[in-house]
C-alpha atoms as a PDB file:
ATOM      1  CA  UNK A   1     -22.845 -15.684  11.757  1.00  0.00           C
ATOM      2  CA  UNK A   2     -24.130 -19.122  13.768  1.00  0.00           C
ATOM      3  CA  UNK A   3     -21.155 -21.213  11.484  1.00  0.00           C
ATOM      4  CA  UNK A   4     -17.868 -21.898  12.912  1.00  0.00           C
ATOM      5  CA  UNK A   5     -14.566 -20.787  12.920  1.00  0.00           C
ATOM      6  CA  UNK A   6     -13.747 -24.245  11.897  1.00  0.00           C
ATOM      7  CA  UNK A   7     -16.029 -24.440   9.419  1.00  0.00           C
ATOM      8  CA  UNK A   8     -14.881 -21.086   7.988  1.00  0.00           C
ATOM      9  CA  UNK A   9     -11.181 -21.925   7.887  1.00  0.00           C
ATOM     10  CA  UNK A  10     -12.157 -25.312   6.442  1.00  0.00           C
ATOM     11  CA  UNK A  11     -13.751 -23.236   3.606  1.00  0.00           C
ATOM     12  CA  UNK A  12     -10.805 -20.805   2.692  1.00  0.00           C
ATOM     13  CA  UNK A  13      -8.816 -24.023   2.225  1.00  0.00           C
ATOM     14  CA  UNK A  14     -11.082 -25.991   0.011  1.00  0.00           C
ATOM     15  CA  UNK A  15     -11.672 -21.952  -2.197  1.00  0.00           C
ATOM     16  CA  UNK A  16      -8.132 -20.719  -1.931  1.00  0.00           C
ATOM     17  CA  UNK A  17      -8.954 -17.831  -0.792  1.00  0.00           C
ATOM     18  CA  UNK A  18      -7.670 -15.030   1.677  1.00  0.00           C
ATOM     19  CA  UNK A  19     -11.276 -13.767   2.994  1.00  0.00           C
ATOM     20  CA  UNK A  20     -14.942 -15.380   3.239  1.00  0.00           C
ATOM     21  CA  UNK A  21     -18.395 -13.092   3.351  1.00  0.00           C
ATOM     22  CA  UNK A  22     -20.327 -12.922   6.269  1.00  0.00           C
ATOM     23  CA  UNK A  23     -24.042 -12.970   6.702  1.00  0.00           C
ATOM     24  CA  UNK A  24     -26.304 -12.678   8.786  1.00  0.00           C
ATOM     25  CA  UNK A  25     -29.357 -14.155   6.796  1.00  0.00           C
ATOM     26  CA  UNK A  26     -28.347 -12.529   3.969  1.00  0.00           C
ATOM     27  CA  UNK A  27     -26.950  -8.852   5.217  1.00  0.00           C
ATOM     28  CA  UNK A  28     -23.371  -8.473   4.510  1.00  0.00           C
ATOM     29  CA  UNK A  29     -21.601  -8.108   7.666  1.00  0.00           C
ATOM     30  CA  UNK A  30     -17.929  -8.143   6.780  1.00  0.00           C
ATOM     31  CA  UNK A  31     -15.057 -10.248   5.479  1.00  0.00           C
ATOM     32  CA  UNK A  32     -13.503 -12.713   7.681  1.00  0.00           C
ATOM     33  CA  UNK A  33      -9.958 -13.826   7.167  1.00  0.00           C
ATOM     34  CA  UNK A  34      -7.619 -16.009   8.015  1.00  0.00           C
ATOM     35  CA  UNK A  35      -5.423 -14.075  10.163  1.00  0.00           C
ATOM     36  CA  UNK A  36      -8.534 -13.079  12.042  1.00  0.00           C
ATOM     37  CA  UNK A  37      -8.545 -17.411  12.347  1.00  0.00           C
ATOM     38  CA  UNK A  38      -5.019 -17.910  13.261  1.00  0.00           C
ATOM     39  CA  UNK A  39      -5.041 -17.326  16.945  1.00  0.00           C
ATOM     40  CA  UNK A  40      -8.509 -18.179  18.255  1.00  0.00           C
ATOM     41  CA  UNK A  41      -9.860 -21.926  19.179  1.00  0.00           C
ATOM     42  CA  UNK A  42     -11.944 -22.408  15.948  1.00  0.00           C
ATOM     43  CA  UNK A  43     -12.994 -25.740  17.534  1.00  0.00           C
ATOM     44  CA  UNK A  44     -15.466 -23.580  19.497  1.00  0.00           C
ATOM     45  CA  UNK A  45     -16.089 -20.689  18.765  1.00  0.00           C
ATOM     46  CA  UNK A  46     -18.614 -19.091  16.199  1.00  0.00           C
ATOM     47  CA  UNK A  47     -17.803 -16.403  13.647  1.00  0.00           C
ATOM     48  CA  UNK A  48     -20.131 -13.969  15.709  1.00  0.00           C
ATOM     49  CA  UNK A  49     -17.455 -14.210  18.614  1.00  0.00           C
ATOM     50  CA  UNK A  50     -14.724 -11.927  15.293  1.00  0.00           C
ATOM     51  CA  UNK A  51     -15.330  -7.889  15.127  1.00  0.00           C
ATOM     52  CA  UNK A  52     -15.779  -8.499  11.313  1.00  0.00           C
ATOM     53  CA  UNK A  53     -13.616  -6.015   8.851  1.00  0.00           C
ATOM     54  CA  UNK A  54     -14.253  -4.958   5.834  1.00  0.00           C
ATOM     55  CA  UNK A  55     -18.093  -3.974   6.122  1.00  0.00           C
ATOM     56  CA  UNK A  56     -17.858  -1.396   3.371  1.00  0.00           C
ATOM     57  CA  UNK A  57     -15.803  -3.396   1.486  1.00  0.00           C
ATOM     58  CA  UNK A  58     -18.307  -3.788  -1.273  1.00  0.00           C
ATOM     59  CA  UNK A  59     -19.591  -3.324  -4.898  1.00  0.00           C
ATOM     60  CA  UNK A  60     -23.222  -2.627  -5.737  1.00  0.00           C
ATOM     61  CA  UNK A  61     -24.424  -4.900  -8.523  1.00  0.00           C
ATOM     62  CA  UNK A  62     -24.652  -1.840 -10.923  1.00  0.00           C
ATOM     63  CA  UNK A  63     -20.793  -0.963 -10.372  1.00  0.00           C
ATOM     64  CA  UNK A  64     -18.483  -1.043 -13.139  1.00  0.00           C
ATOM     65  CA  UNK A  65     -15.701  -3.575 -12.536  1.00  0.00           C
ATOM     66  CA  UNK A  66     -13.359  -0.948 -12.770  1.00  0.00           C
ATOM     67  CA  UNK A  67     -14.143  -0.369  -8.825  1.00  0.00           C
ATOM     68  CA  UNK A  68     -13.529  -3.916  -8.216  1.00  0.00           C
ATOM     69  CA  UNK A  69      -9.928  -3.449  -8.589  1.00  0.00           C
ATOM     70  CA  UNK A  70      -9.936  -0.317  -6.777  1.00  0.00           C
ATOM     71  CA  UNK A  71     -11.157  -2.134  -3.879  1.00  0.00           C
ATOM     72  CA  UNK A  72      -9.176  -4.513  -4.157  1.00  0.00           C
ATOM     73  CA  UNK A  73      -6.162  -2.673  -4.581  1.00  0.00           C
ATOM     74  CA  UNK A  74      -6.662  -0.708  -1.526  1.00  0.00           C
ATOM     75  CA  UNK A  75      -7.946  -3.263   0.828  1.00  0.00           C
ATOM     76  CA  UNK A  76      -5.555  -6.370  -0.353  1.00  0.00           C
ATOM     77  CA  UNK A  77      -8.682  -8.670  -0.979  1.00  0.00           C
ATOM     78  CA  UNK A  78      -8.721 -11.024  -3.066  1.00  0.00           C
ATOM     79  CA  UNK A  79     -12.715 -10.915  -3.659  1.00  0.00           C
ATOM     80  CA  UNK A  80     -14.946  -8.676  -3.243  1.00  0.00           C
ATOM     81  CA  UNK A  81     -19.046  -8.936  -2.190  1.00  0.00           C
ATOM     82  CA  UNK A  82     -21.759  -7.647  -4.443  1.00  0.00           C
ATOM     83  CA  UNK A  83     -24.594  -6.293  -2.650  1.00  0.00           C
ATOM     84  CA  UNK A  84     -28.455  -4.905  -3.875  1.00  0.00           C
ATOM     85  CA  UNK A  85     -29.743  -1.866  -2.865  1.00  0.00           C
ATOM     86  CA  UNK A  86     -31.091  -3.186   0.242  1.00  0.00           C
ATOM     87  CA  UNK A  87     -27.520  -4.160   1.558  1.00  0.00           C
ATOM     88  CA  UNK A  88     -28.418  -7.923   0.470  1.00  0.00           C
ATOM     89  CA  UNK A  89     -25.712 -10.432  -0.542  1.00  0.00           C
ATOM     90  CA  UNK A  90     -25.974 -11.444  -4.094  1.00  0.00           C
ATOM     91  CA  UNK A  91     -22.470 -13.054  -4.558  1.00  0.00           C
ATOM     92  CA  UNK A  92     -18.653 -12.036  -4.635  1.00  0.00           C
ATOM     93  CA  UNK A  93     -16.338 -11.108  -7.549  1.00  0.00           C
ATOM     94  CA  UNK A  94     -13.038 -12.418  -7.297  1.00  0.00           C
ATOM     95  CA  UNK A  95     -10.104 -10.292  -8.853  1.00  0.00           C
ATOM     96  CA  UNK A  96      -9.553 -13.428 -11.064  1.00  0.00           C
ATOM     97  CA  UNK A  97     -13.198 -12.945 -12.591  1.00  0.00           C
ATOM     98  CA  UNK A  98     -12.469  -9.506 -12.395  1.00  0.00           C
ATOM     99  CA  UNK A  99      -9.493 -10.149 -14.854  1.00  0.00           C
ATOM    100  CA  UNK A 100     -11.257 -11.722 -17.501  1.00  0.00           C
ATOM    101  CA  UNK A 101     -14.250  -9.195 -17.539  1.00  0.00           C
ATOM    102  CA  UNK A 102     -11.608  -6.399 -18.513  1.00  0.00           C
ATOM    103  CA  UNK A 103     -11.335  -8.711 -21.970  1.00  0.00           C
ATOM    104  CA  UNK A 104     -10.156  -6.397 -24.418  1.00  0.00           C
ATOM    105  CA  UNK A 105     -10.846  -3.154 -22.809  1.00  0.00           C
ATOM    106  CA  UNK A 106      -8.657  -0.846 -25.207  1.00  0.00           C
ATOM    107  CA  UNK A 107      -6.720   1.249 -22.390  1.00  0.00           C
ATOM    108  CA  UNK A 108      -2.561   1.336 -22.485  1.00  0.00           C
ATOM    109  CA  UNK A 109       0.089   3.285 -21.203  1.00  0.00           C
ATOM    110  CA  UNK A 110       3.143   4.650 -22.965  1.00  0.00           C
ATOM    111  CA  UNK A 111       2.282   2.417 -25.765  1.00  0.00           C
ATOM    112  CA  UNK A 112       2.662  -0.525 -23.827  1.00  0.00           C
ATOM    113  CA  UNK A 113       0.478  -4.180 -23.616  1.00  0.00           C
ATOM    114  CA  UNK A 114      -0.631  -6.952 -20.870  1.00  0.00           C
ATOM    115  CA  UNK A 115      -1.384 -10.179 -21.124  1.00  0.00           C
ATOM    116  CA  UNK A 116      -2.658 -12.591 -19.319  1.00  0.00           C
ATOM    117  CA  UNK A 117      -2.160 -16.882 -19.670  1.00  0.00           C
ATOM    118  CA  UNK A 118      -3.263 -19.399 -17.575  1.00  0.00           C
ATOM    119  CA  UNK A 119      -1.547 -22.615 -16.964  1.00  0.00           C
ATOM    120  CA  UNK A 120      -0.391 -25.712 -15.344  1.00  0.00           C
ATOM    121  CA  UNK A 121       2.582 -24.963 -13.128  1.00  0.00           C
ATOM    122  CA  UNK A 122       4.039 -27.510 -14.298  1.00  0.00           C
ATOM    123  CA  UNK A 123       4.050 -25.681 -17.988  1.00  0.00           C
ATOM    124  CA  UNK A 124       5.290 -22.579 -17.049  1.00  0.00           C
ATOM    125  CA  UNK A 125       8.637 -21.310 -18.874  1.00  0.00           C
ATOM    126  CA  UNK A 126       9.142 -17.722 -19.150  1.00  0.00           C
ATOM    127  CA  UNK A 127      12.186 -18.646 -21.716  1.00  0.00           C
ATOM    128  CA  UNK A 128       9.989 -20.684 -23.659  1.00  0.00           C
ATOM    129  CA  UNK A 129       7.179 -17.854 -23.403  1.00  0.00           C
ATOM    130  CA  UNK A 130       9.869 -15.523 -24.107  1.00  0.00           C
ATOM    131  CA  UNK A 131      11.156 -16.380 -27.190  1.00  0.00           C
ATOM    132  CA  UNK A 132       7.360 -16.846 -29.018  1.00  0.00           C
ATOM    133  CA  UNK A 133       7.009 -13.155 -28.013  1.00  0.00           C
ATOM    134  CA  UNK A 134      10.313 -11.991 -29.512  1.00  0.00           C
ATOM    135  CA  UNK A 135       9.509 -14.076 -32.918  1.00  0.00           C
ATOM    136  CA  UNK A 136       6.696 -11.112 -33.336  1.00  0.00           C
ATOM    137  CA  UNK A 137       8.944  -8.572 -32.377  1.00  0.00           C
ATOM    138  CA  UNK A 138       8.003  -7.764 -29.234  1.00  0.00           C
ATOM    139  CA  UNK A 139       9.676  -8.201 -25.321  1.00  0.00           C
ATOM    140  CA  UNK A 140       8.838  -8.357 -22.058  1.00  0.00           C
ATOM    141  CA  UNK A 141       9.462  -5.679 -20.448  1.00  0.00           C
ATOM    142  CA  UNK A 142       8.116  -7.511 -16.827  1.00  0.00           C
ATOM    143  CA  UNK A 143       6.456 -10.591 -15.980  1.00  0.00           C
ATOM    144  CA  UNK A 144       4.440 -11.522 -12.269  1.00  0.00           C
ATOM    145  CA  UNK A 145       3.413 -15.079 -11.466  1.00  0.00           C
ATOM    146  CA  UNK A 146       0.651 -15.563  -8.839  1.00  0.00           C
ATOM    147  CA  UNK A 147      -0.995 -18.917  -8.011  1.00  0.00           C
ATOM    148  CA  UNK A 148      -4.608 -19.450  -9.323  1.00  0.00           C
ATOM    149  CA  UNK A 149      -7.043 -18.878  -6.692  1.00  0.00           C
ATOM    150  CA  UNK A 150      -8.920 -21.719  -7.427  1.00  0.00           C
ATOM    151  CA  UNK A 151      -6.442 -24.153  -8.488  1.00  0.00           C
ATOM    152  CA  UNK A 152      -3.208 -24.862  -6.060  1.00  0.00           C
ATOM    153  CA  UNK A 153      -1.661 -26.651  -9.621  1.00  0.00           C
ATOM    154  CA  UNK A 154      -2.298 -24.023 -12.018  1.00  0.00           C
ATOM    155  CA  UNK A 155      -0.401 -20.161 -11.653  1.00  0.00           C
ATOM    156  CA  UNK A 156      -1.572 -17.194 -14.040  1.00  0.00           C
ATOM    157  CA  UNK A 157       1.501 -15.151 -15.856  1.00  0.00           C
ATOM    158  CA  UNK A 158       0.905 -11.309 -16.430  1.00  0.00           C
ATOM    159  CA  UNK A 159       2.977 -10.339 -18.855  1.00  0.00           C
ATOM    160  CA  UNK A 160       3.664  -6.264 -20.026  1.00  0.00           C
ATOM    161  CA  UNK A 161       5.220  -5.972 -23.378  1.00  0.00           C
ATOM    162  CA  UNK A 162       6.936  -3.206 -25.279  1.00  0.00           C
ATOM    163  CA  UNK A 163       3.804  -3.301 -27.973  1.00  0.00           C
ATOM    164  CA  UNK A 164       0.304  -2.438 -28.029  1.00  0.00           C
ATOM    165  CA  UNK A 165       0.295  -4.696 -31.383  1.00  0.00           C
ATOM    166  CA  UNK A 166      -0.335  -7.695 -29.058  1.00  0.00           C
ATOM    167  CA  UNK A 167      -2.919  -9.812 -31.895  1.00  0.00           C
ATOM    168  CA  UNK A 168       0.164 -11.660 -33.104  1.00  0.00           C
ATOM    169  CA  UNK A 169       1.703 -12.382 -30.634  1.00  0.00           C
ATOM    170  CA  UNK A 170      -1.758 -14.157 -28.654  1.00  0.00           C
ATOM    171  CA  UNK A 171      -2.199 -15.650 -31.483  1.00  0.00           C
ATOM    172  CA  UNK A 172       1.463 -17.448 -31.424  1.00  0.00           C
ATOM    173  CA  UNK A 173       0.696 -18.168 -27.580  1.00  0.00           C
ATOM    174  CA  UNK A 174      -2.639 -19.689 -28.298  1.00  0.00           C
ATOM    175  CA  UNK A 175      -1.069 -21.601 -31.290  1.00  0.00           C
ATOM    176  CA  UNK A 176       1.410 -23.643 -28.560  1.00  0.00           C
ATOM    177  CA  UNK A 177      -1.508 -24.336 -25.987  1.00  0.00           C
ATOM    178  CA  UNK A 178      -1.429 -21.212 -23.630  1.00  0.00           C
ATOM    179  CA  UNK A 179      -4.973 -19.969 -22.341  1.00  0.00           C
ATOM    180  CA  UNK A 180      -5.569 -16.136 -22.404  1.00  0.00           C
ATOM    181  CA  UNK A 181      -7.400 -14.794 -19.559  1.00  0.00           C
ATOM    182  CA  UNK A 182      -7.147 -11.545 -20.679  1.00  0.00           C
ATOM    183  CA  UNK A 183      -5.804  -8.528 -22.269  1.00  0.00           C
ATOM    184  CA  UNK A 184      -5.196  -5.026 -22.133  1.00  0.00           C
ATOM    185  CA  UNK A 185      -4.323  -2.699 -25.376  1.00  0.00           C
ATOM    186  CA  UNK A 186      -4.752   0.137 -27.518  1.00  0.00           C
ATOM    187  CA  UNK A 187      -3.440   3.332 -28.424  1.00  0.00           C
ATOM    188  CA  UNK A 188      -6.225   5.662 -27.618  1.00  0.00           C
ATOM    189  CA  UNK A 189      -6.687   8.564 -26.025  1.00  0.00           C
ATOM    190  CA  UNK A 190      -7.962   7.844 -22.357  1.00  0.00           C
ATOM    191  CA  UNK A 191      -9.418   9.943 -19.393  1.00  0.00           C
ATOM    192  CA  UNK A 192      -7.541  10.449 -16.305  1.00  0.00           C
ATOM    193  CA  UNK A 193      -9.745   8.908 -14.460  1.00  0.00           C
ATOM    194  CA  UNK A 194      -9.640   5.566 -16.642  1.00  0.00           C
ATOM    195  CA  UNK A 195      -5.429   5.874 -16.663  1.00  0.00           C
ATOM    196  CA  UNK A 196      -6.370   6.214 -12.805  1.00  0.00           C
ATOM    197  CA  UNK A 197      -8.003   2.620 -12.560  1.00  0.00           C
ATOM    198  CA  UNK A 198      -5.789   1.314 -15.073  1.00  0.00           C
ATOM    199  CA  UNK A 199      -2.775   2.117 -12.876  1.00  0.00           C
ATOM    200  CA  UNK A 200      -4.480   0.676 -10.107  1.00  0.00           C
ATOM    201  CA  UNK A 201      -5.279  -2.616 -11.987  1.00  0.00           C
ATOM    202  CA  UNK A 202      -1.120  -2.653 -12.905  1.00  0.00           C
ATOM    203  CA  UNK A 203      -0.398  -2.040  -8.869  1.00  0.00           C
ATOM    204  CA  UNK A 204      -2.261  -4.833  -7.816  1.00  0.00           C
ATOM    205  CA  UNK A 205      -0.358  -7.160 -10.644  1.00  0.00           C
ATOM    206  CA  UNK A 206       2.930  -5.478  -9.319  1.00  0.00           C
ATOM    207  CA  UNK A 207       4.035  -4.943 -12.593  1.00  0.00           C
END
């Protein structure tokens, strides 16, 4: 609360992120973000001079990451806090980490598969991509770039296929130099409320 507006937009250019946590000592108060930024004199003022949003925008460190998204999702954030029982800050999640937690969490819908690649901008050719997918017999039925939120130079590609059977075709990707984040499959049976989340998680990717 005593830093700076300057300070904080200083820091959501050097993270690239949308939102920063703040504390007083270390009692999460809310997110501040950079529209909240845009219009004040951040030479002078302090981040106690913002009414703070986003105060129950927050996980407890039990949570499953499941909720993550759902937050998320419904807030636009692209991180969210992690709190103790006391209301303390232990740390954020961003929805990149988020990503790579679901690993190979076996939930699909209409037979369908995701996945995830990270990679260089400069690498990125969804005809390229393309055609190592259909050599395993598979398409893309829809594909979402976003830029890494970490890394202004490198993007991550979330791809939904036609196939559950996705092994081969990471395997191909991998093969040619392309780092998956994650992956989503399976033909299972799942609960409504998991189909729920997983919906949620395919919102947020806008695929």
């Amino acid at each position: 609360m005593t830093d700076s507006m300057e300070k904080a937009a200083r820091w959501l250019e050097e993270f690239h992120v949308g939102q920063l946590p703040v504390l007083d000592n270390r009692l999460y108060l809310g997110l501040v973000t950079e529209s909240d930024l845009m219009d004040q004199d951040a030479d002078k003022q302090l981040l106690s001079d913002i009414a703070l949003n986003y105060a129950d925008v927050h996980v407890q460190r039990d949570q499953h990451f499941y909720n993550i998204i759902e937050l998320a999702v419904q807030n636009k954030v692209q991180l969210v806090p992690v709190l103790d029982e006391q209301r303390e800050y232990m740390g954020v999640v961003t929805v990149s980490d988020t990503l790579a937690a679901f690993g190979k969490v076996p939930v699909a819908s209409n037979q369908q598969g995701i996945i995830v690649l990270a990679m260089e901008e400069r690498d990125y050719s969804l005809t390229q991509i393309s055609r190592y997918v259909e050599e395993n017999n598979a398409k893309i039925i829809s594909a979402h770039v976003a830029q890494d939120e970490h890394d202004p130079y490198r993007i991550r590609l979330t791809l939904k296929l036609n196939t559950p059977n996705i092994t081969r075709i990471i395997a191909t990707l991998e093969r040619f130099g392309y780092s998956i984040t994650a992956q989503f499959s399976g033909t299972e049976e799942v609960s409504e409320d998991e189909q729920q989340r997983y919906d949620a998680l395919l919102r947020y990717l806008n695929i």
